[in-house]
N, C-alpha and C. Protein backbone atom coordinates (compact mmCIF):
# COMPACT_ATOMS: atom_id res chain seq x y z
N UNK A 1 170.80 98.11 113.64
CA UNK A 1 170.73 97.10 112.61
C UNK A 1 171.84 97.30 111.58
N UNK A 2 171.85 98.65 111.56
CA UNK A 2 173.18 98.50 110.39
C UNK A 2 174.39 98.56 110.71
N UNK A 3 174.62 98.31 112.29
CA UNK A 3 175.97 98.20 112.73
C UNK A 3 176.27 96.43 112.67
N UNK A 4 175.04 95.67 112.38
CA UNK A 4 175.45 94.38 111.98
C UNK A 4 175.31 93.83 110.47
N UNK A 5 175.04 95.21 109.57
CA UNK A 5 175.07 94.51 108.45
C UNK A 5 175.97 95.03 108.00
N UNK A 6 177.03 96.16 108.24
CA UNK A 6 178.24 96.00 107.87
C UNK A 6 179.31 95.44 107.45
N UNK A 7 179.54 94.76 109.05
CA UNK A 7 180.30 93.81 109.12
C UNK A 7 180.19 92.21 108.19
N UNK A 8 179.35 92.45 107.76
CA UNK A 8 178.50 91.14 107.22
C UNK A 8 178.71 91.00 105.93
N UNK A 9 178.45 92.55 105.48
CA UNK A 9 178.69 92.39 103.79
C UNK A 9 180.05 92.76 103.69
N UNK A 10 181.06 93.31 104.40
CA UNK A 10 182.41 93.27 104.17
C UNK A 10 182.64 92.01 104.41
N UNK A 11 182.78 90.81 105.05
CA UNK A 11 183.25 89.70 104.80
C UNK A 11 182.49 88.85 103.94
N UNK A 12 181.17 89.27 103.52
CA UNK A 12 180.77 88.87 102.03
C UNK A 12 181.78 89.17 101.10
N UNK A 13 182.09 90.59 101.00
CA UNK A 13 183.03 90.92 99.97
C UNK A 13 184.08 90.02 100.29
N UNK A 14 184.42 90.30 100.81
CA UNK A 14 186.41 89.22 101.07
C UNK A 14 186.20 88.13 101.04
N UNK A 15 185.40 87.09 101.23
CA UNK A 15 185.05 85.92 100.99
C UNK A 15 184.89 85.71 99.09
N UNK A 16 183.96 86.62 99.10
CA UNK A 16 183.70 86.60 97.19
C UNK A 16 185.22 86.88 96.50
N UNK A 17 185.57 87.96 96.71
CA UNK A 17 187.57 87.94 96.50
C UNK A 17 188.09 86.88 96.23
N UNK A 18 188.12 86.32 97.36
CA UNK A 18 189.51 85.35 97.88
C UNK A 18 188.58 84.00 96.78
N UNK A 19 187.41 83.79 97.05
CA UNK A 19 186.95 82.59 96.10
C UNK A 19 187.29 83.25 94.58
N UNK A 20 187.05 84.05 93.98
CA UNK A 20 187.08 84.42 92.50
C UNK A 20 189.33 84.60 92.69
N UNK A 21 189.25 84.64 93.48
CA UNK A 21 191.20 84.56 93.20
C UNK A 21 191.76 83.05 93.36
N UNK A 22 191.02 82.34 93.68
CA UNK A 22 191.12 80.81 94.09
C UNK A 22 190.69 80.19 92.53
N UNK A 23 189.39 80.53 92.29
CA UNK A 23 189.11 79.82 91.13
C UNK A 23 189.73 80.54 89.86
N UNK A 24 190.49 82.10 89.85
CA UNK A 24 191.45 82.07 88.50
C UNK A 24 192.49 81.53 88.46
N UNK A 25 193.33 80.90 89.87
CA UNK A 25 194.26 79.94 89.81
C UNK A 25 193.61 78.55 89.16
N UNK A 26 192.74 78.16 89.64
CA UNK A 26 192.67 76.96 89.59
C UNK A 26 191.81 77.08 87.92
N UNK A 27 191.19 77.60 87.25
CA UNK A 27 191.01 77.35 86.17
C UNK A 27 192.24 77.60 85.31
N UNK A 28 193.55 78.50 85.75
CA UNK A 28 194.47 78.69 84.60
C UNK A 28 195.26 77.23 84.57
N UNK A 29 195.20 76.82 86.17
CA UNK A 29 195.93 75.44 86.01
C UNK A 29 194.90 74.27 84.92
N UNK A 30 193.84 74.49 85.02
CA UNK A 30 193.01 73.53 84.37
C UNK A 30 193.20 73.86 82.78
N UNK A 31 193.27 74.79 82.80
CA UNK A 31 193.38 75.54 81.41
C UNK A 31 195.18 74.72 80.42
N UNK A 32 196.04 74.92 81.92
CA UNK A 32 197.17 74.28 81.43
C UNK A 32 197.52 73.05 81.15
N UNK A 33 196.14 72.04 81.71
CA UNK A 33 196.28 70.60 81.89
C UNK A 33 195.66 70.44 80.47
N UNK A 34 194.58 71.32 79.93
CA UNK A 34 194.04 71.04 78.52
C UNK A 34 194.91 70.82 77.53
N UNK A 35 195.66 72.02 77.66
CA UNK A 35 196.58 72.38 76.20
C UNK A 35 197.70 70.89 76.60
N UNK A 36 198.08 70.22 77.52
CA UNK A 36 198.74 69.30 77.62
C UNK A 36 198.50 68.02 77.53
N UNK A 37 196.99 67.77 77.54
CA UNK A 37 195.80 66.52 77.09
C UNK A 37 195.42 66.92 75.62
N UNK A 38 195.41 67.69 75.30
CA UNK A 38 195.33 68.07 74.07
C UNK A 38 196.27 67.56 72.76
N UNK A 39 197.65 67.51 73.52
CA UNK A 39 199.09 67.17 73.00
C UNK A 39 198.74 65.44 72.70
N UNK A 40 198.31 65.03 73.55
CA UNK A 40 198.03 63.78 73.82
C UNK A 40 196.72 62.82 73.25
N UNK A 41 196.02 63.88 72.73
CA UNK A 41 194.66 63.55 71.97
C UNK A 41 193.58 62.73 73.31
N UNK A 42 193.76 63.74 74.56
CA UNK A 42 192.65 63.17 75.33
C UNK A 42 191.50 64.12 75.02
N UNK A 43 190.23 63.55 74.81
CA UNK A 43 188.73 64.70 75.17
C UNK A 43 188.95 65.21 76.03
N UNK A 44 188.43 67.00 75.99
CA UNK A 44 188.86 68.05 76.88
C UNK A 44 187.58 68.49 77.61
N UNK A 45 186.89 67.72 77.14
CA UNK A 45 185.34 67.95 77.45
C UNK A 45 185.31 67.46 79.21
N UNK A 46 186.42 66.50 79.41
CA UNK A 46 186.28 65.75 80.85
C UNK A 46 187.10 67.16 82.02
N UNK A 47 187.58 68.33 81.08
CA UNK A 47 187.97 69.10 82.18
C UNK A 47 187.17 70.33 82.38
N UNK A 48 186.18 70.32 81.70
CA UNK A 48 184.73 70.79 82.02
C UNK A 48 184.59 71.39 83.21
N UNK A 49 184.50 72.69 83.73
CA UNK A 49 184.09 73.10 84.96
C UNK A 49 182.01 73.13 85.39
N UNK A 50 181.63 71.86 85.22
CA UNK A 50 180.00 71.91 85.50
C UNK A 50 179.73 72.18 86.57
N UNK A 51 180.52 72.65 87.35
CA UNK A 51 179.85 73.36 88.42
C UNK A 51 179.83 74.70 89.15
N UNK A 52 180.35 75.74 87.86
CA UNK A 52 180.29 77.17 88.17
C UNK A 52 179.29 77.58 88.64
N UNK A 53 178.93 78.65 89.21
CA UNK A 53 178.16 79.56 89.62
C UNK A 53 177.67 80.60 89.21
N UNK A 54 176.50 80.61 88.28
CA UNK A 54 175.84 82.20 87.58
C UNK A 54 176.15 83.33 87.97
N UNK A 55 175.72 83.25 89.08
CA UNK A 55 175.93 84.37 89.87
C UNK A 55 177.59 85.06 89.51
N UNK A 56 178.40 84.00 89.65
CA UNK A 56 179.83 84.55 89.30
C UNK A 56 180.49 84.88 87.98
N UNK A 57 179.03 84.60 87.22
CA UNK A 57 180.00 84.81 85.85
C UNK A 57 180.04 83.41 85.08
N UNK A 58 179.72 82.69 85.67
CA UNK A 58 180.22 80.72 85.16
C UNK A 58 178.78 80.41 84.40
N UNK A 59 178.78 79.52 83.33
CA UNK A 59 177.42 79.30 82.48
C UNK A 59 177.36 77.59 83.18
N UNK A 60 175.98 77.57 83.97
CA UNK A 60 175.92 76.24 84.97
C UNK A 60 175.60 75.59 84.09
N UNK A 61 176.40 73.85 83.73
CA UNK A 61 176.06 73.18 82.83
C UNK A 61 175.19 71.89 83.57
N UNK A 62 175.22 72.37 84.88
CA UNK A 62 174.26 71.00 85.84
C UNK A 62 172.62 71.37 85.87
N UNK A 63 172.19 70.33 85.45
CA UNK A 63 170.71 70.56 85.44
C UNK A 63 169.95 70.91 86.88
N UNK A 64 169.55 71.98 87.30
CA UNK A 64 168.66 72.44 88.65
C UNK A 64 167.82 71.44 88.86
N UNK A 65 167.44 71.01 90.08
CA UNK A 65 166.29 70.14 90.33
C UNK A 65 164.69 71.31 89.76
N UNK A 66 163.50 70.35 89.69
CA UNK A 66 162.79 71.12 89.09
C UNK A 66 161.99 71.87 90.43
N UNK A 67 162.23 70.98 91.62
CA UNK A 67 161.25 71.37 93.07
C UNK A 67 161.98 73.12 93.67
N UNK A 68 162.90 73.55 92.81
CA UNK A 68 163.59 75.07 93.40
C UNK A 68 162.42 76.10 93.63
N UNK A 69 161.30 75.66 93.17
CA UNK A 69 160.17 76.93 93.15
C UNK A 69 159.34 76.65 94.49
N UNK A 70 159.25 75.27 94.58
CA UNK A 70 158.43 74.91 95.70
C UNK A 70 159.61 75.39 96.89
N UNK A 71 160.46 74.96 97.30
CA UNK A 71 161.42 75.45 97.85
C UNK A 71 161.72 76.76 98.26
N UNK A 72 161.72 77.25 97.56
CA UNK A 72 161.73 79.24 97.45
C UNK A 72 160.28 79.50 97.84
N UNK A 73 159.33 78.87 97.74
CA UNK A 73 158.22 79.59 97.84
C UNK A 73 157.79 79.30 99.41
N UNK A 74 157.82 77.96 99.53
CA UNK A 74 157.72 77.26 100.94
C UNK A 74 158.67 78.14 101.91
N UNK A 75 159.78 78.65 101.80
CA UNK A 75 160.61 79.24 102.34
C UNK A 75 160.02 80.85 102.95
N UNK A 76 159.53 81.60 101.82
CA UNK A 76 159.28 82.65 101.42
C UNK A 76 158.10 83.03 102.73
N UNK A 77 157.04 82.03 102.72
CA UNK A 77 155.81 81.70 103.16
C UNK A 77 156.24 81.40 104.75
N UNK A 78 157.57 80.93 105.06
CA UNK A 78 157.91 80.42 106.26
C UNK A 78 158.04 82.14 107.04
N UNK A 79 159.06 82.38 105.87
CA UNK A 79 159.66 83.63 106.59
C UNK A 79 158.58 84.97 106.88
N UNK A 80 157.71 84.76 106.04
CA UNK A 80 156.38 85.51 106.21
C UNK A 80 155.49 85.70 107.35
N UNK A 81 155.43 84.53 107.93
CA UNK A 81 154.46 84.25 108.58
C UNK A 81 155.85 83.74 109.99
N UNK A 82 156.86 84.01 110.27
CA UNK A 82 157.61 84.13 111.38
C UNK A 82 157.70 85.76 111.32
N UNK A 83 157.67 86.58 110.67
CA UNK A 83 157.43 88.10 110.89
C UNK A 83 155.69 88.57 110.88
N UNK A 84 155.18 87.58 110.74
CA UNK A 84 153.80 88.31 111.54
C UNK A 84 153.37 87.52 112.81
N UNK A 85 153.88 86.64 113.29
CA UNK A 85 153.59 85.97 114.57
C UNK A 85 154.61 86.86 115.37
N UNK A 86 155.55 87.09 115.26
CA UNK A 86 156.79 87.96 115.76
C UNK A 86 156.67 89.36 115.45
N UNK A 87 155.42 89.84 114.89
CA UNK A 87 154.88 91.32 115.07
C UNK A 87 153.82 90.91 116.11
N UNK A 88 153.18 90.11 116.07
CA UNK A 88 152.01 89.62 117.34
C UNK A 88 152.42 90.01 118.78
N UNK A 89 153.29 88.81 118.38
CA UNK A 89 154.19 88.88 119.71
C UNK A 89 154.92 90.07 120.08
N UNK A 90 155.39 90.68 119.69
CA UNK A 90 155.68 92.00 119.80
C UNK A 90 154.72 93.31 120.51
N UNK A 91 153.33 93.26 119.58
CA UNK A 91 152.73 93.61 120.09
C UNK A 91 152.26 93.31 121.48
N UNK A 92 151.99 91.82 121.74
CA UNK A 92 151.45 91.61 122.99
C UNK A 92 152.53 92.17 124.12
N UNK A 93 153.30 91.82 124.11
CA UNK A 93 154.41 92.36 124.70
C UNK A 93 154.84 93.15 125.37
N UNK A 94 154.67 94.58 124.02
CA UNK A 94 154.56 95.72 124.46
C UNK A 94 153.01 96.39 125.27
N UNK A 95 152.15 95.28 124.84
CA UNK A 95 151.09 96.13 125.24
C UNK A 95 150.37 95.74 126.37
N UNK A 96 151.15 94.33 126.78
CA UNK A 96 150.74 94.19 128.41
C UNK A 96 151.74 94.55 129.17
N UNK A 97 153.17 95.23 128.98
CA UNK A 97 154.00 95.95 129.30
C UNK A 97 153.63 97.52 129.58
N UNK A 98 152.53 98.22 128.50
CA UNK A 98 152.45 99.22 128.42
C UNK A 98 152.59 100.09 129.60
N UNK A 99 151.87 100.32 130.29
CA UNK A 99 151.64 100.81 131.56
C UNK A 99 153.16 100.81 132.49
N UNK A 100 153.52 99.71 132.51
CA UNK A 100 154.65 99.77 133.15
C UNK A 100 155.76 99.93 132.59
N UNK A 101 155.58 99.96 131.01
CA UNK A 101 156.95 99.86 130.39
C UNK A 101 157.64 101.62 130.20
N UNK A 102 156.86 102.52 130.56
CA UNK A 102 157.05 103.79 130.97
C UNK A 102 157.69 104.30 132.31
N UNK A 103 157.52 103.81 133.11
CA UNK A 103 158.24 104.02 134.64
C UNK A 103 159.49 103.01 134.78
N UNK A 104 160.13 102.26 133.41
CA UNK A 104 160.73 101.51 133.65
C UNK A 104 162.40 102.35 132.96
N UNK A 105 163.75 102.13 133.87
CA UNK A 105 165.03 102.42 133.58
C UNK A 105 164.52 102.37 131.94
N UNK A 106 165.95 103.39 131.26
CA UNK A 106 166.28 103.08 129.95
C UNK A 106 166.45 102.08 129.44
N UNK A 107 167.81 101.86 130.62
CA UNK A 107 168.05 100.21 130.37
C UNK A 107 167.50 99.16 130.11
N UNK A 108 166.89 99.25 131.21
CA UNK A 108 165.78 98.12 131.20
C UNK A 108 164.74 98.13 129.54
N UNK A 109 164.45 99.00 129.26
CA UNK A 109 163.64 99.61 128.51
C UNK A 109 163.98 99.15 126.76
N UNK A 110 165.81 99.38 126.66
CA UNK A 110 166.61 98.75 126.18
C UNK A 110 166.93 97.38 125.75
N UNK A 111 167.03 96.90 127.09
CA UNK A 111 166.97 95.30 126.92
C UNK A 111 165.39 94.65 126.49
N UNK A 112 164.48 95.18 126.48
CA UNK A 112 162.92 94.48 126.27
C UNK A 112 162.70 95.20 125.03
N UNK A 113 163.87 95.85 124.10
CA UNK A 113 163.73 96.19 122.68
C UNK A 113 164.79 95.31 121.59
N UNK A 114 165.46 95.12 122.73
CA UNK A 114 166.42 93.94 121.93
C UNK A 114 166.15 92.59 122.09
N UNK A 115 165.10 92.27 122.85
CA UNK A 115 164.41 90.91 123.23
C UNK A 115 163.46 91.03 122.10
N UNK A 116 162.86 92.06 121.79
CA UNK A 116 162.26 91.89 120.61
C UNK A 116 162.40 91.85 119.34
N UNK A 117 163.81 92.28 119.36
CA UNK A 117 164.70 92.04 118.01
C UNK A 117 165.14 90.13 118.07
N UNK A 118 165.33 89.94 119.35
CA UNK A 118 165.62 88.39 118.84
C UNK A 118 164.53 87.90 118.79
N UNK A 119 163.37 88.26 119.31
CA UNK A 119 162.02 87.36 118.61
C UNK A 119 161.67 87.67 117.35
N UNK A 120 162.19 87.98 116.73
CA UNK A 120 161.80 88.61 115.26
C UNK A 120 163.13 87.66 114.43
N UNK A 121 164.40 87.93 115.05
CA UNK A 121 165.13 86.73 114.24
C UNK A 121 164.77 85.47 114.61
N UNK A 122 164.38 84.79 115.60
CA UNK A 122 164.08 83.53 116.33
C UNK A 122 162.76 83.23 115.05
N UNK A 123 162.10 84.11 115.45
CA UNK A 123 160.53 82.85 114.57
C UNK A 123 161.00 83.40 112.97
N UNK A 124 161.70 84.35 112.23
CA UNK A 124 161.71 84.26 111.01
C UNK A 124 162.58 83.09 110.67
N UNK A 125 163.74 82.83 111.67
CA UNK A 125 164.31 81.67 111.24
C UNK A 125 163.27 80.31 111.26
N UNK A 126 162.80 80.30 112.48
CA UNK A 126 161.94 79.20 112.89
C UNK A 126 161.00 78.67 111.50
N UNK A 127 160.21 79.54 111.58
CA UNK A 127 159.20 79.61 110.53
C UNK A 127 159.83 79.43 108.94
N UNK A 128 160.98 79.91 108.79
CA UNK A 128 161.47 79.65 107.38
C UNK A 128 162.32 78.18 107.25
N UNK A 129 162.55 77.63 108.51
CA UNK A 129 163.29 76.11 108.93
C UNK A 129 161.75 75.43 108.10
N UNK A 130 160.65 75.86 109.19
CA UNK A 130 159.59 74.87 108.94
C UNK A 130 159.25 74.61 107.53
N UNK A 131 159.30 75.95 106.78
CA UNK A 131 158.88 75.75 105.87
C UNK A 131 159.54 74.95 104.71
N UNK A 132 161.09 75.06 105.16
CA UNK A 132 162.21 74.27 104.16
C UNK A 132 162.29 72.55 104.65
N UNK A 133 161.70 72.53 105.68
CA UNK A 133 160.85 70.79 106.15
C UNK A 133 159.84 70.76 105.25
N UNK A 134 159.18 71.13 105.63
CA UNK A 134 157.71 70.90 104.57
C UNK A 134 158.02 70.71 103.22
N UNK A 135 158.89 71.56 102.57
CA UNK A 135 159.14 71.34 100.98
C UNK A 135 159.87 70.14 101.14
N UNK A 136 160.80 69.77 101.99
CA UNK A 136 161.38 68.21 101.56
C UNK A 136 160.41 67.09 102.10
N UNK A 137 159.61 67.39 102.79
CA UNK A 137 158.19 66.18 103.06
C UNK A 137 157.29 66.44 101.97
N UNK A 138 157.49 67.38 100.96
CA UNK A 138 156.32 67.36 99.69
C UNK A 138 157.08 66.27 98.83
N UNK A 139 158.63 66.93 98.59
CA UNK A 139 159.48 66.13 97.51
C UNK A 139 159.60 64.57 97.62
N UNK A 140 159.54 64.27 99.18
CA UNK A 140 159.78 63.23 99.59
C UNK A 140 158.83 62.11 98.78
N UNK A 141 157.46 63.08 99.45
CA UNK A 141 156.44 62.41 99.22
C UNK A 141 155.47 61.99 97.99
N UNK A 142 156.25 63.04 96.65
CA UNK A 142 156.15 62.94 95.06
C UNK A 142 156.76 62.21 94.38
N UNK A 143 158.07 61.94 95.18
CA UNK A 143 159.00 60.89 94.87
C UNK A 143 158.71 59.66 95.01
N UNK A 144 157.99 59.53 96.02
CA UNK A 144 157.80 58.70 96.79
C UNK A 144 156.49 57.53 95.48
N UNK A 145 155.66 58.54 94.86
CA UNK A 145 154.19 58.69 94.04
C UNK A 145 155.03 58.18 92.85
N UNK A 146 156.33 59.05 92.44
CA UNK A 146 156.82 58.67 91.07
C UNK A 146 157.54 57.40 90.82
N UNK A 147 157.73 57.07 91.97
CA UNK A 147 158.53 55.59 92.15
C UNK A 147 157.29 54.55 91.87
N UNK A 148 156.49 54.37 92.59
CA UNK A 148 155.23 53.67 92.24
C UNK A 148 154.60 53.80 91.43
């Protein structure tokens, strides 16, 4: 497992880089278009970056939808319950295997441990898909209440 999360968070890192070296170009240019609208008596308010990222340091001036909790939680609940159907399954697995899963090659033995690693990514994704459906059939359907 941690020979794939390596690789993963190093091109997290270089990705986060190359974006935070992208956006100090592009805010110094924005920065340079001010002081030159400025000359000109345009509002500077229209070069506004409202769509930074907290996470990066940027103060978000766009209002969040208010459904982010249902969302996160619906999600949360997905991914929950795709790691205990995918411990089930796991179990069954191994345990109508049992008997034979002892007289069986390494290899072999190998491959029906990494089949169980993709059933464990398969239904956490699965289950956390479903659940990010469900939160947009709630929103849909509140929207749907607030319109009427």
């Amino acid at each position: 497992m941690q020979q794939v999360l390596v690789p993963i968070c190093i091109i997290g890192i270089i990705t986060l880089g190359i974006y935070r070296l992208f956006e100090l170009f592009v805010r110094r240019n924005e920065r340079m278009a001010i002081i030159e609208k400025l000359q000109s008596n345009v509002d500077p308010s229209v070069f506004a970056n409202k769509f930074s990222l907290p996470i990066l340091g940027g103060q978000p001036q766009v209002k969040l939808s208010s459904s982010w909790p249902l969302r996160a939680s619906l999600l949360l609940v997905g991914v929950g319950l795709g790691l205990l159907v995918a411990f089930f399954l796991e179990l069954a697995l191994t345990n109508s295997l049992s008997p034979e899963f002892a007289s069986y090659d390494y290899a072999v033995r190998d491959n029906i441990k990494d089949s169980v690693a993709i059933i464990y990514l398969a239904s956490v994704s699965l289950f956390g898909g479903l659940g990010l459906l469900i939160a947009y059939l709630v929103e849909q359907k509140k929207e749907k209440l607030h319109k009427d």
